[in-house]
PDB file of N, CA and C in Angstrom:
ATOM      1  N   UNK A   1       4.663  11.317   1.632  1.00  0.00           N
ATOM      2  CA  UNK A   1       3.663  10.304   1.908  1.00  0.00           C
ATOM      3  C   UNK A   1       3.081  10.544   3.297  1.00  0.00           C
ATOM      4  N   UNK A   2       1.606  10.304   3.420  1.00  0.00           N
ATOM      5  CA  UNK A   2       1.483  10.291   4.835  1.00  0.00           C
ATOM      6  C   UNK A   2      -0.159   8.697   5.262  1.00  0.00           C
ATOM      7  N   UNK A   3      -0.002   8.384   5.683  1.00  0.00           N
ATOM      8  CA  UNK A   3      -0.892   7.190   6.680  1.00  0.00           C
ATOM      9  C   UNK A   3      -2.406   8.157   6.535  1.00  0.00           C
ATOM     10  N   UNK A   4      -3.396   6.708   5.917  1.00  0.00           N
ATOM     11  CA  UNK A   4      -4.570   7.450   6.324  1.00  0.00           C
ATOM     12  C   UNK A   4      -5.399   6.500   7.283  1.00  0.00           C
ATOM     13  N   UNK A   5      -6.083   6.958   7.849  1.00  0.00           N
ATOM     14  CA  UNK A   5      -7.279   6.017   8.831  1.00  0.00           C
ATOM     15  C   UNK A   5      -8.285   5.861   7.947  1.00  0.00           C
ATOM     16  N   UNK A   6      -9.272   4.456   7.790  1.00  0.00           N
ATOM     17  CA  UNK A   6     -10.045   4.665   7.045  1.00  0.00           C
ATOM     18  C   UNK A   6     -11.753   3.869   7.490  1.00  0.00           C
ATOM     19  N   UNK A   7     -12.138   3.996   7.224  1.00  0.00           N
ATOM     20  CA  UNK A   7     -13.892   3.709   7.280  1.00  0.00           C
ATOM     21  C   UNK A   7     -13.810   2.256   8.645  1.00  0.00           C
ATOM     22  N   UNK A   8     -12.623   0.902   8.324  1.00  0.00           N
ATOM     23  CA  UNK A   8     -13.062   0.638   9.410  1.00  0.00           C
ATOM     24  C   UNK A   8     -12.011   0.460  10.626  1.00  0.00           C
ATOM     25  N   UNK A   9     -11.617   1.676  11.030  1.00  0.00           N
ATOM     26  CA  UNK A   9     -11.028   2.416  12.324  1.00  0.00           C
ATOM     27  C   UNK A   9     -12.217   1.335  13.391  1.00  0.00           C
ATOM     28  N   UNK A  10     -11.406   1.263  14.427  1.00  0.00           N
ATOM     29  CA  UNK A  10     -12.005   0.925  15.329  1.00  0.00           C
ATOM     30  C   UNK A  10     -12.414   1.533  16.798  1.00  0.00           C
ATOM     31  N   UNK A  11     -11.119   2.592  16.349  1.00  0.00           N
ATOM     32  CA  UNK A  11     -11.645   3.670  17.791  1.00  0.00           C
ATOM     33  C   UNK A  11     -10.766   3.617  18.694  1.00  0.00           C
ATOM     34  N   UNK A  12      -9.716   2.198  19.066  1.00  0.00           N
ATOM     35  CA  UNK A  12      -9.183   1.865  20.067  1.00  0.00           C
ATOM     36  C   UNK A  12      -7.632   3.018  20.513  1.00  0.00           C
ATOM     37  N   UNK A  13      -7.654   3.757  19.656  1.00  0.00           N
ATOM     38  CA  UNK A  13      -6.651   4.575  19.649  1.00  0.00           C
ATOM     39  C   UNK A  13      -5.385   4.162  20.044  1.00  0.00           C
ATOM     40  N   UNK A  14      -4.931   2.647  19.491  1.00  0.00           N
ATOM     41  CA  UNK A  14      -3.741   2.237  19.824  1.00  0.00           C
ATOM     42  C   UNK A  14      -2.693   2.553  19.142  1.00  0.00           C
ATOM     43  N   UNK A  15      -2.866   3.336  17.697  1.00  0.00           N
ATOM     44  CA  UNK A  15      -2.516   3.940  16.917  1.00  0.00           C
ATOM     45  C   UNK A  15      -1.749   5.172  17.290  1.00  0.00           C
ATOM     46  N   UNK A  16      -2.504   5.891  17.922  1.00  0.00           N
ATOM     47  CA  UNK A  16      -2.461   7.031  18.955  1.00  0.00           C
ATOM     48  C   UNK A  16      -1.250   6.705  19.786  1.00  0.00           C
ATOM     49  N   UNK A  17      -1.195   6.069  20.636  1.00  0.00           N
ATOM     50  CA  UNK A  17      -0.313   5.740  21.328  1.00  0.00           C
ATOM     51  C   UNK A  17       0.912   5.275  21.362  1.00  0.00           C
ATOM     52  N   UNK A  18       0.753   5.077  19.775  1.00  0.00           N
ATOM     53  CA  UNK A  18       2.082   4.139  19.544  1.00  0.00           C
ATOM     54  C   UNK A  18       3.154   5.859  18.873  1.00  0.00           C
ATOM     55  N   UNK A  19       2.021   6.814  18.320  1.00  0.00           N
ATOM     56  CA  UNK A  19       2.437   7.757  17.201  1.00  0.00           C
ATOM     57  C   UNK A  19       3.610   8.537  17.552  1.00  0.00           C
ATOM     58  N   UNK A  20       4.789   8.728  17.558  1.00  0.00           N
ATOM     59  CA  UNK A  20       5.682   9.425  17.514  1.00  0.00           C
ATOM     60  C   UNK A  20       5.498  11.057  17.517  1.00  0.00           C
ATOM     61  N   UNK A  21       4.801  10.988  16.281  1.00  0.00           N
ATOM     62  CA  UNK A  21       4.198  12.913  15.959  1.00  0.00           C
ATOM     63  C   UNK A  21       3.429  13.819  16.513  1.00  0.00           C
ATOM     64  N   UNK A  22       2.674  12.711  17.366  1.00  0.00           N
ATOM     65  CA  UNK A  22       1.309  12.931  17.534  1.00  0.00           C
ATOM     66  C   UNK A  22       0.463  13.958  16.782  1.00  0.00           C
ATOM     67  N   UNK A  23       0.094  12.880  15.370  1.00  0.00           N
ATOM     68  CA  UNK A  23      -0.818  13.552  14.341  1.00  0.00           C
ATOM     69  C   UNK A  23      -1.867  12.327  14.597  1.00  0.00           C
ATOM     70  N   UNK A  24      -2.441  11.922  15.436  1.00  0.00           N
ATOM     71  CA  UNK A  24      -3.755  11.264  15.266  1.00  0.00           C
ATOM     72  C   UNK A  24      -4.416  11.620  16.164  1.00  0.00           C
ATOM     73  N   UNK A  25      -5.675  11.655  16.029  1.00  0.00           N
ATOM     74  CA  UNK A  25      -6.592  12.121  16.864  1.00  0.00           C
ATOM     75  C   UNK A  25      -7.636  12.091  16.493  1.00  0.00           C
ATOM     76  N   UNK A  26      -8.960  12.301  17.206  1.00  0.00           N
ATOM     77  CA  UNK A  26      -8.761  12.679  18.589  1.00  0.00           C
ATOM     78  C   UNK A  26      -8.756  11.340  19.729  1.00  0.00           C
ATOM     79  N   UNK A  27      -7.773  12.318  20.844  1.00  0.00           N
ATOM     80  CA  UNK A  27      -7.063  11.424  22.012  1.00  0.00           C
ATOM     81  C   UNK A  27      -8.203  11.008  22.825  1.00  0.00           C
ATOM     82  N   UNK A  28      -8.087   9.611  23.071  1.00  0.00           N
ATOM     83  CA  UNK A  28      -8.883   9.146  24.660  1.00  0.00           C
ATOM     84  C   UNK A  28      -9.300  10.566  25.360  1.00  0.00           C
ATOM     85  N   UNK A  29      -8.292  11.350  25.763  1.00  0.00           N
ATOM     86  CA  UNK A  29      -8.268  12.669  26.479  1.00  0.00           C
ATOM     87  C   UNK A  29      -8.979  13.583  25.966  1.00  0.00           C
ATOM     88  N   UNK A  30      -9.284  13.643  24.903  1.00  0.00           N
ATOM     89  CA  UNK A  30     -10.053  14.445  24.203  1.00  0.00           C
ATOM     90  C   UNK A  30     -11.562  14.831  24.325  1.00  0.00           C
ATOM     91  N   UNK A  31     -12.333  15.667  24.426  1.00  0.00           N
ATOM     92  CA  UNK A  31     -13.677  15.938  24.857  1.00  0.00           C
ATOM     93  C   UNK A  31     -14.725  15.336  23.716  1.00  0.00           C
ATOM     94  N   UNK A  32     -14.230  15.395  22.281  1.00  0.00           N
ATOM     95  CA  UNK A  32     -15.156  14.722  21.272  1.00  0.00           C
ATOM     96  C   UNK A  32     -14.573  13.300  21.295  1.00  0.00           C
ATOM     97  N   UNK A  33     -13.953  12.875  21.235  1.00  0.00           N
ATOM     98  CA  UNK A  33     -13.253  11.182  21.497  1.00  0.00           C
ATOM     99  C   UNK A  33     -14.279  10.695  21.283  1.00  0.00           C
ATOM    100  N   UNK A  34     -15.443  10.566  22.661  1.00  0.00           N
ATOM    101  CA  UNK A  34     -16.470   9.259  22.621  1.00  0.00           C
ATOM    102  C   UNK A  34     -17.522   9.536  21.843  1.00  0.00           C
ATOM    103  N   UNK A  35     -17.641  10.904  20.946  1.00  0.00           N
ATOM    104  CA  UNK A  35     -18.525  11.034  19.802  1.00  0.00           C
ATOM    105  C   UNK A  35     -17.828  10.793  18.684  1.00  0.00           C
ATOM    106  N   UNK A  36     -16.416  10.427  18.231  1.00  0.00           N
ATOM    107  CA  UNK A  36     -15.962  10.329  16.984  1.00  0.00           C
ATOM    108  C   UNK A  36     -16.109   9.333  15.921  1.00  0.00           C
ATOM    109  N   UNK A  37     -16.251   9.228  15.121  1.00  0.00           N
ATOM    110  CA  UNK A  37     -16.745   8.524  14.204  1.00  0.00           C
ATOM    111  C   UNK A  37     -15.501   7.370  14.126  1.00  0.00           C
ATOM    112  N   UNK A  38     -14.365   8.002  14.108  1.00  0.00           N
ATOM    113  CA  UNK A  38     -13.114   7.523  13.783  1.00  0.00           C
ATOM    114  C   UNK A  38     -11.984   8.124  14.083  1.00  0.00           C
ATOM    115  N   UNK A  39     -10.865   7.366  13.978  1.00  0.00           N
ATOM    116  CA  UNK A  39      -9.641   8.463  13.945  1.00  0.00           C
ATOM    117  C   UNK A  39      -9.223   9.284  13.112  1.00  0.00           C
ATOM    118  N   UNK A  40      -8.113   9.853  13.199  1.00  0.00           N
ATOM    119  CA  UNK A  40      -7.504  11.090  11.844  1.00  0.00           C
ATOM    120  C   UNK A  40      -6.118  11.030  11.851  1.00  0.00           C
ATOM    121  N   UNK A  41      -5.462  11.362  10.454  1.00  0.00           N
ATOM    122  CA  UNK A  41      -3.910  11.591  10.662  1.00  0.00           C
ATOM    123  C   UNK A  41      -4.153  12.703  10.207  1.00  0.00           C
ATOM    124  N   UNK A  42      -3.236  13.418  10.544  1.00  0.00           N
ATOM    125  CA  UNK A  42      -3.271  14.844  10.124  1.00  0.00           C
ATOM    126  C   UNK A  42      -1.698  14.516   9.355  1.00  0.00           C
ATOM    127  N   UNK A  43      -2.296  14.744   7.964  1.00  0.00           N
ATOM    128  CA  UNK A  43      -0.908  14.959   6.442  1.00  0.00           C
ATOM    129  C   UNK A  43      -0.260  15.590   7.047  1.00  0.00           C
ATOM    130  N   UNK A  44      -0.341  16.847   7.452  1.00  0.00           N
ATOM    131  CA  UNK A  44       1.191  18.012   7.418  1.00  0.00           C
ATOM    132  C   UNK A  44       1.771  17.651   8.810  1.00  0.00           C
ATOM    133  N   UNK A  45       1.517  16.592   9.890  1.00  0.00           N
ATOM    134  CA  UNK A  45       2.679  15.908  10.562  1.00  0.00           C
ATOM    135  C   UNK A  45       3.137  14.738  10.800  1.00  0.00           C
ATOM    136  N   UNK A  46       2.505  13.759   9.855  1.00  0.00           N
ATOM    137  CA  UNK A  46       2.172  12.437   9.785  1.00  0.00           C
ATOM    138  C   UNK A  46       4.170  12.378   9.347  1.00  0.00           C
ATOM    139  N   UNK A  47       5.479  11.708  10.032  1.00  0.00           N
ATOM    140  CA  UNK A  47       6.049  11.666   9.830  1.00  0.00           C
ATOM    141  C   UNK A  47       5.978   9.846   9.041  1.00  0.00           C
ATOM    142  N   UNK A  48       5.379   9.744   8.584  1.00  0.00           N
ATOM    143  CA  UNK A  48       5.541   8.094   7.812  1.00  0.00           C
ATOM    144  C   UNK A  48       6.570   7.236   8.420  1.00  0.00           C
ATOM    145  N   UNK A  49       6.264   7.208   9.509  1.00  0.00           N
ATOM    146  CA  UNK A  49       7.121   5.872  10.348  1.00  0.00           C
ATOM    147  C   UNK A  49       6.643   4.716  10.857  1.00  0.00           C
ATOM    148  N   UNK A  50       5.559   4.196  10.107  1.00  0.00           N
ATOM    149  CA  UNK A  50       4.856   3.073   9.813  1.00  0.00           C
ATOM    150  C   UNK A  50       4.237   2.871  11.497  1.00  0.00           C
ATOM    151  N   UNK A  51       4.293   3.258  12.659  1.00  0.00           N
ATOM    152  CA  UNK A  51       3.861   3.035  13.443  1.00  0.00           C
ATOM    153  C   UNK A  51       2.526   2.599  13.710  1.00  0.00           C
ATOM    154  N   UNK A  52       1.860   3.370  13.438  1.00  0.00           N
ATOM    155  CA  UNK A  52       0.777   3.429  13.617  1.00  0.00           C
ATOM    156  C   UNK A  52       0.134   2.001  12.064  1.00  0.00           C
ATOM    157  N   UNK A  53       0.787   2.054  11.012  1.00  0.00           N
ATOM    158  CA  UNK A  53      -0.017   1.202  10.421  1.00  0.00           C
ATOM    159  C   UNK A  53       0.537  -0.228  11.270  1.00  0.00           C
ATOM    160  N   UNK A  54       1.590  -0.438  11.893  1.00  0.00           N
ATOM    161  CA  UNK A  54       2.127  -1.940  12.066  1.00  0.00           C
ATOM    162  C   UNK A  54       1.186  -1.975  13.545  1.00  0.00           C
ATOM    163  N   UNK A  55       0.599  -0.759  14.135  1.00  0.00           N
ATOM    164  CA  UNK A  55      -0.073  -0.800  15.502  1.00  0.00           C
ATOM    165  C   UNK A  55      -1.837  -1.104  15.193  1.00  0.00           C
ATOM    166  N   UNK A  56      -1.855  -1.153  14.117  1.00  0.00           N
ATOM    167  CA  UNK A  56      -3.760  -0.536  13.980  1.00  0.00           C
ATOM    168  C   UNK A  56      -4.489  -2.510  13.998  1.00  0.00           C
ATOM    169  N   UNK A  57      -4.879  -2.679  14.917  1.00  0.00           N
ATOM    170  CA  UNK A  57      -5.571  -3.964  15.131  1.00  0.00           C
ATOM    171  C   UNK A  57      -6.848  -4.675  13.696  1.00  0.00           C
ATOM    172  N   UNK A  58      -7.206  -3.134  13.405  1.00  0.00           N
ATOM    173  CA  UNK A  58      -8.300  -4.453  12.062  1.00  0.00           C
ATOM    174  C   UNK A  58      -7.603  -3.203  10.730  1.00  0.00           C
ATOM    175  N   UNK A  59      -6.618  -3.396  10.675  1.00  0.00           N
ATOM    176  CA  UNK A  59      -6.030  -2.849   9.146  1.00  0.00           C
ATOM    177  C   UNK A  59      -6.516  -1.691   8.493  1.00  0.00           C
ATOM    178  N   UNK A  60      -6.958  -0.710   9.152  1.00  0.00           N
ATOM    179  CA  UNK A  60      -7.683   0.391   8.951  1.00  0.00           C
ATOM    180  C   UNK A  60      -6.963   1.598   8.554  1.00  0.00           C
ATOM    181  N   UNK A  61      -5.569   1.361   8.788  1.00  0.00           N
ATOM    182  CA  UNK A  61      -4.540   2.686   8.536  1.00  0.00           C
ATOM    183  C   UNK A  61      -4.043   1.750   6.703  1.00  0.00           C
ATOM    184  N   UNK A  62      -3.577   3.033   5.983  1.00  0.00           N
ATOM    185  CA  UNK A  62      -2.950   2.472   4.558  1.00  0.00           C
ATOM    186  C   UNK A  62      -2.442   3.948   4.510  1.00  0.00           C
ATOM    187  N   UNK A  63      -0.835   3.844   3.333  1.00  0.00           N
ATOM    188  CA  UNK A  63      -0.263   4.851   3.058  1.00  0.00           C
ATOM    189  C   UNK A  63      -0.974   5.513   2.029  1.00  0.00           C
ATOM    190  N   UNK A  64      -1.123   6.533   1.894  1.00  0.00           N
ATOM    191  CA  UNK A  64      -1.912   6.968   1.114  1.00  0.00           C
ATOM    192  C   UNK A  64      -1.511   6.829  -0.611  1.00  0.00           C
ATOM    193  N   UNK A  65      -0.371   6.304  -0.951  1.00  0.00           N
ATOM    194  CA  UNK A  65       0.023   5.549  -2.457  1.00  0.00           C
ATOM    195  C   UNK A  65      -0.719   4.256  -2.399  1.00  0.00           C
ATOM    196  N   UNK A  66      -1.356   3.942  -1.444  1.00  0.00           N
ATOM    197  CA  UNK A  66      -1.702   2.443  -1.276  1.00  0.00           C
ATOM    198  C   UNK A  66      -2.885   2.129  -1.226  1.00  0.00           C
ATOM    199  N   UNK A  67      -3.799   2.746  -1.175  1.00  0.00           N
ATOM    200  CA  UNK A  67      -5.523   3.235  -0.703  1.00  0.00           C
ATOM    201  C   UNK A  67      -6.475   2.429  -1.724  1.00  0.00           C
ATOM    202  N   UNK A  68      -6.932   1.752  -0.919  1.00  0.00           N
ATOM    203  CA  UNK A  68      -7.688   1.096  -2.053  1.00  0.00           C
ATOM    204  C   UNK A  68      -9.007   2.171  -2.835  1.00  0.00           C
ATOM    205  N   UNK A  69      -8.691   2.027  -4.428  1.00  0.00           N
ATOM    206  CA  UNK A  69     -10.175   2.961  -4.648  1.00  0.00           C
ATOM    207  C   UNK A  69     -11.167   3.587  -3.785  1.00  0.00           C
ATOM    208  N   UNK A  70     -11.738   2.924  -3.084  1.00  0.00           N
ATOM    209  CA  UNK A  70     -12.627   2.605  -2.071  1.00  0.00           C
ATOM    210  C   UNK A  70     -12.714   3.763  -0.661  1.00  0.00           C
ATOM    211  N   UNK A  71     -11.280   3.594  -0.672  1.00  0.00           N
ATOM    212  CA  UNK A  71     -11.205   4.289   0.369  1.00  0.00           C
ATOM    213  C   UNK A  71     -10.111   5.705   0.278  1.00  0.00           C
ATOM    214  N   UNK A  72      -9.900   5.924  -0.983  1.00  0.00           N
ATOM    215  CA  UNK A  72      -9.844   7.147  -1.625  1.00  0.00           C
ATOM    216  C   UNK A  72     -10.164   8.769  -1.286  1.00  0.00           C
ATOM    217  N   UNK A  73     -11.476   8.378  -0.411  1.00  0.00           N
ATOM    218  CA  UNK A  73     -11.912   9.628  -0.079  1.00  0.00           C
ATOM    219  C   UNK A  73     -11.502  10.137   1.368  1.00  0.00           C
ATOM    220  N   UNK A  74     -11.025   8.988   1.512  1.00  0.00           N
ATOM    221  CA  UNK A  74     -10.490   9.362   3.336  1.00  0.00           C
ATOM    222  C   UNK A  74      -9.058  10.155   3.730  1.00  0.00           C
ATOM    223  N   UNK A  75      -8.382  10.284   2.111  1.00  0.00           N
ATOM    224  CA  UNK A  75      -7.703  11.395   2.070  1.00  0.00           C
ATOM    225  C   UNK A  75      -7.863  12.421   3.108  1.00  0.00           C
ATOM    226  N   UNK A  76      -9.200  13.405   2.023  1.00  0.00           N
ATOM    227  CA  UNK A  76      -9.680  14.461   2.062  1.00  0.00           C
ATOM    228  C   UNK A  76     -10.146  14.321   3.641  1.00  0.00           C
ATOM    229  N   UNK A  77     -10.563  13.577   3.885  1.00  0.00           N
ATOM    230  CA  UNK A  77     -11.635  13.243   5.269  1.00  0.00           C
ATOM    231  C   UNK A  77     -10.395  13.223   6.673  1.00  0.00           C
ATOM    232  N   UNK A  78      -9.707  12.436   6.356  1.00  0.00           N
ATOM    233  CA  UNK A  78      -8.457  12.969   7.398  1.00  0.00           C
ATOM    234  C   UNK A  78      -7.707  14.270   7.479  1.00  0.00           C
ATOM    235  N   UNK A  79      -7.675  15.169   6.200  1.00  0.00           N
ATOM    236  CA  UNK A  79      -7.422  16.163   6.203  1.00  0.00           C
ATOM    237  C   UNK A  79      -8.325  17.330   6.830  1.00  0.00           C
ATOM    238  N   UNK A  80      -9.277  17.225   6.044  1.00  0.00           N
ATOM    239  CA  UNK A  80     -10.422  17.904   6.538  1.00  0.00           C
ATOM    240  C   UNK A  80     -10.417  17.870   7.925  1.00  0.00           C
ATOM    241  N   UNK A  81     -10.617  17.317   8.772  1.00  0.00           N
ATOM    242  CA  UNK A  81     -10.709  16.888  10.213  1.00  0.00           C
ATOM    243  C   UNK A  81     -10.000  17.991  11.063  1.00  0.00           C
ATOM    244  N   UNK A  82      -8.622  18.064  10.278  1.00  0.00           N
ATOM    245  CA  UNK A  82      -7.584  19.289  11.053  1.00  0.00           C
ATOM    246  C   UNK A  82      -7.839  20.830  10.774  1.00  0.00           C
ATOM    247  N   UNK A  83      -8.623  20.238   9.091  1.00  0.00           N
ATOM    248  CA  UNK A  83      -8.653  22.001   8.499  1.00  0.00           C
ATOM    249  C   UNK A  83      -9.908  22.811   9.455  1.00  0.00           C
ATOM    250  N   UNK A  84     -10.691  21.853  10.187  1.00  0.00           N
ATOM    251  CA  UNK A  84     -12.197  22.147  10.217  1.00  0.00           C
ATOM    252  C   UNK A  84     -11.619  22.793  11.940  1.00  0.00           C
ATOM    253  N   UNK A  85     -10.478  22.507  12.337  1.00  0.00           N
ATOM    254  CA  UNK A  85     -10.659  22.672  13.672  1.00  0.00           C
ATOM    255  C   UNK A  85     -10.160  24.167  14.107  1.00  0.00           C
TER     256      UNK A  85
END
């Protein structure tokens, strides 16, 4: 299983901060940060230790067994994010 971020991320990267793995991104520190649309978990280190969903202020993180239809595609879209880099 791994945590996805989804459409309404808020940016605040408290998620980030809380993350154990550090599979979210991109960081405050980061050079694209203040252009990002949103955050990302990256699947292949997302250790599922609920952190980040019990940290995310407007409910924007879901396990990915849990995803509403809707937001289905943010799978791929959090994945993508790591593959692209």
């Amino acid at each position: 299983m791994t945590y996805v971020i989804t459409q309404s991320c808020c940016n605040d990267a408290v998620c980030a901060d809380v993350c154990p793995a550090d599979c979210i991104h991109p960081l405050p520190s980061s050079p694209d940060y203040a252009t990002a649309e949103q955050l990302y978990i990256d699947p292949s280190s997302c250790i599922d230790c609920d952190a980040c969903f019990e940290a995310c202020p407007v409910e924007a993180i879901h396990p990915d067994f849990d995803l509403p239809e809707p937001m289905v595609p943010y799978l791929a879209i959090n994945a993508d994010y790591f593959t692209s880099r």
